[in-house]
C-alpha atoms as a PDB file:
ATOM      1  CA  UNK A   1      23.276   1.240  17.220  1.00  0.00           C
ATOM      2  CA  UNK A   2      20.453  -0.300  14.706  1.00  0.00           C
ATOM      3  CA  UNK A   3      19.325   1.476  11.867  1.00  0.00           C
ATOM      4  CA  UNK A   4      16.092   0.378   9.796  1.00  0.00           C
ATOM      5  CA  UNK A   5      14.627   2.128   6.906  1.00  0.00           C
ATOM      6  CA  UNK A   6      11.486   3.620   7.261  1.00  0.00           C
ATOM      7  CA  UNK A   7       9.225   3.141   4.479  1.00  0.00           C
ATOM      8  CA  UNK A   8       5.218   4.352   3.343  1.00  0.00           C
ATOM      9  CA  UNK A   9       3.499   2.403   0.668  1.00  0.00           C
ATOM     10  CA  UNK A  10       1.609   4.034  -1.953  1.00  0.00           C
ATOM     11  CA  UNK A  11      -1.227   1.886  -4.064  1.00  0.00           C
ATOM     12  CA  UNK A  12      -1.069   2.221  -7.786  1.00  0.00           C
ATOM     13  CA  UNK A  13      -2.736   0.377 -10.799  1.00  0.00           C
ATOM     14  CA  UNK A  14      -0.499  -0.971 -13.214  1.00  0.00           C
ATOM     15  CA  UNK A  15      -0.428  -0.899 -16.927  1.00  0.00           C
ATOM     16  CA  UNK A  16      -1.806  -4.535 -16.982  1.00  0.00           C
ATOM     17  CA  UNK A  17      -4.904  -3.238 -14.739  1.00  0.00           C
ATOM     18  CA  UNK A  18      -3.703  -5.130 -11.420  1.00  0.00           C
ATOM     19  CA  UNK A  19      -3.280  -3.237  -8.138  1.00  0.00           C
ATOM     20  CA  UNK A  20       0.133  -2.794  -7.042  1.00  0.00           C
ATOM     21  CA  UNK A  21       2.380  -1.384  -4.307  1.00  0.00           C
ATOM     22  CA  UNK A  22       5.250   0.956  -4.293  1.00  0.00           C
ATOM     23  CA  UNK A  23       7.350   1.448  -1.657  1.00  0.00           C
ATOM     24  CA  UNK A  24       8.937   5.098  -1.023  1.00  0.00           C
ATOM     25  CA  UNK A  25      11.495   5.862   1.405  1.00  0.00           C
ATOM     26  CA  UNK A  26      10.937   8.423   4.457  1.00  0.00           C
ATOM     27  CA  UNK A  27      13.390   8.466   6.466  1.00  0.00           C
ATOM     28  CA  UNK A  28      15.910   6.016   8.941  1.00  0.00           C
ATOM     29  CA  UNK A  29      14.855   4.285  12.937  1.00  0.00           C
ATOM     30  CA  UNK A  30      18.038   4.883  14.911  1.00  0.00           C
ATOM     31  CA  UNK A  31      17.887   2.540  18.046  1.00  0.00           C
ATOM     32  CA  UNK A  32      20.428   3.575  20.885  1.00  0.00           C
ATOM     33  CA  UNK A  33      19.990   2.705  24.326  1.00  0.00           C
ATOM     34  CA  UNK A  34      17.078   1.073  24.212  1.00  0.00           C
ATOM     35  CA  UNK A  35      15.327   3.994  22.939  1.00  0.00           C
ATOM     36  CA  UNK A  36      14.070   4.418  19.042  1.00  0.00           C
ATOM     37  CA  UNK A  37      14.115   7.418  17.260  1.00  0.00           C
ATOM     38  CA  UNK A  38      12.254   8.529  13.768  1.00  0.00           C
ATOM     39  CA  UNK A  39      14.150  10.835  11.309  1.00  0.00           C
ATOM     40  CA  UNK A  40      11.782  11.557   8.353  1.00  0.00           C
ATOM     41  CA  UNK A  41      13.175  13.082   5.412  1.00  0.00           C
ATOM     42  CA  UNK A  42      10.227  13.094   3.465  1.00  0.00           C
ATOM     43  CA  UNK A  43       6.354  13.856   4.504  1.00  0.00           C
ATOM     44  CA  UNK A  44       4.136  10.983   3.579  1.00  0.00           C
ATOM     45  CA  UNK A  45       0.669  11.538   2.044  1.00  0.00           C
ATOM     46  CA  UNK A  46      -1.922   9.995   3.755  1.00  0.00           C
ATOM     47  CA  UNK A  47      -4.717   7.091   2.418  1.00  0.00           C
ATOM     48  CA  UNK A  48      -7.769   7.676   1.086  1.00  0.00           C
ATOM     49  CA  UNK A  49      -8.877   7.261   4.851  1.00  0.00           C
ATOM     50  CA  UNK A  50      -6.720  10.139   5.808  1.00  0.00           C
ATOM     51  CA  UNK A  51      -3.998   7.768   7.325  1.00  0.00           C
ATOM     52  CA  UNK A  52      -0.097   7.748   6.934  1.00  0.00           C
ATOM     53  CA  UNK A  53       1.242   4.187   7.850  1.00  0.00           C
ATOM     54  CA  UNK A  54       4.982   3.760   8.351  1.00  0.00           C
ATOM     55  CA  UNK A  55       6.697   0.584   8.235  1.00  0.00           C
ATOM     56  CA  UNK A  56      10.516  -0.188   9.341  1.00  0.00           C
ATOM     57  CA  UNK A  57      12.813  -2.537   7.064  1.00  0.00           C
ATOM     58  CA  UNK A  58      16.072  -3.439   8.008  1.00  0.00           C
ATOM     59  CA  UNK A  59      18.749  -2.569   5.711  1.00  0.00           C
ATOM     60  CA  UNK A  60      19.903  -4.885   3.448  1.00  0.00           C
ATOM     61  CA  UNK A  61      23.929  -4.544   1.757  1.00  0.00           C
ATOM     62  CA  UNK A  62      22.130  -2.694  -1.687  1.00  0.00           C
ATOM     63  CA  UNK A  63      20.400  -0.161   0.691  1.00  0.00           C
ATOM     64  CA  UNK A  64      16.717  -0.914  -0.933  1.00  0.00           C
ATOM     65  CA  UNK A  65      13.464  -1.101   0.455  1.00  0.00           C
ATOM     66  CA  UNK A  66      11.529  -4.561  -0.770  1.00  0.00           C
ATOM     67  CA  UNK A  67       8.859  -4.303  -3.239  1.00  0.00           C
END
Protein backbone atom coordinates (compact mmCIF):
# COMPACT_ATOMS: atom_id res chain seq x y z
CA UNK A 1 0.00 0.00 0.00
CA UNK A 2 1.29 3.76 -0.91
CA UNK A 3 0.47 6.55 1.10
CA UNK A 4 1.07 10.31 -0.10
CA UNK A 5 0.17 13.38 1.74
CA UNK A 6 -2.35 15.43 0.44
CA UNK A 7 -1.66 18.98 0.58
CA UNK A 8 -3.67 22.69 -0.45
CA UNK A 9 -1.58 25.75 -0.83
CA UNK A 10 -2.63 28.94 0.53
CA UNK A 11 -0.98 32.43 -0.96
CA UNK A 12 0.22 34.88 1.61
CA UNK A 13 2.36 38.14 1.53
CA UNK A 14 5.23 38.15 3.64
CA UNK A 15 6.62 40.65 6.01
CA UNK A 16 9.26 41.66 3.34
CA UNK A 17 6.20 42.38 0.80
CA UNK A 18 6.97 39.22 -1.52
CA UNK A 19 4.24 36.67 -2.32
CA UNK A 20 4.64 33.44 -0.75
CA UNK A 21 3.17 29.95 -0.38
CA UNK A 22 2.18 27.87 2.52
CA UNK A 23 1.48 24.54 2.38
CA UNK A 24 -1.32 22.98 4.83
CA UNK A 25 -2.01 19.46 5.23
CA UNK A 26 -5.56 17.80 4.35
CA UNK A 27 -5.51 14.64 4.58
CA UNK A 28 -3.48 11.08 3.26
CA UNK A 29 -3.91 9.09 -0.73
CA UNK A 30 -4.06 5.43 0.24
CA UNK A 31 -3.32 3.37 -3.01
CA UNK A 32 -4.40 -0.42 -2.73
CA UNK A 33 -5.14 -2.47 -5.56
CA UNK A 34 -4.72 -0.29 -8.06
CA UNK A 35 -7.34 1.89 -6.78
CA UNK A 36 -6.65 5.48 -4.90
CA UNK A 37 -8.51 6.70 -2.21
CA UNK A 38 -8.77 10.46 -0.57
CA UNK A 39 -9.13 10.78 3.27
CA UNK A 40 -9.44 14.54 4.07
CA UNK A 41 -9.12 15.56 7.51
CA UNK A 42 -9.42 19.04 6.98
CA UNK A 43 -11.83 21.15 4.45
CA UNK A 44 -9.80 23.37 2.22
CA UNK A 45 -10.90 26.95 1.41
CA UNK A 46 -11.15 27.65 -1.98
CA UNK A 47 -9.14 30.57 -4.31
CA UNK A 48 -10.20 33.71 -4.98
CA UNK A 49 -11.68 31.93 -8.17
CA UNK A 50 -13.75 29.73 -6.00
CA UNK A 51 -11.35 26.69 -6.56
CA UNK A 52 -9.82 24.12 -4.03
CA UNK A 53 -6.66 22.49 -5.66
CA UNK A 54 -5.17 19.42 -3.99
CA UNK A 55 -1.81 18.22 -4.56
CA UNK A 56 -0.24 14.67 -3.40
CA UNK A 57 3.45 14.54 -1.86
CA UNK A 58 5.00 11.52 -0.99
CA UNK A 59 6.08 11.15 2.46
CA UNK A 60 9.34 11.84 3.33
CA UNK A 61 11.11 10.08 6.93
CA UNK A 62 10.22 13.77 8.96
CA UNK A 63 6.54 13.42 7.79
CA UNK A 64 6.51 17.20 6.23
CA UNK A 65 4.99 18.62 3.36
CA UNK A 66 7.74 20.83 1.17
CA UNK A 67 7.53 24.47 1.26
Amino acid sequence: MQIKKVASPTKYIAKDGQEKTKWINVGVCFETDGKQRIKLDAMPLPNKEGEIWLYLFEQDNKGDIPY
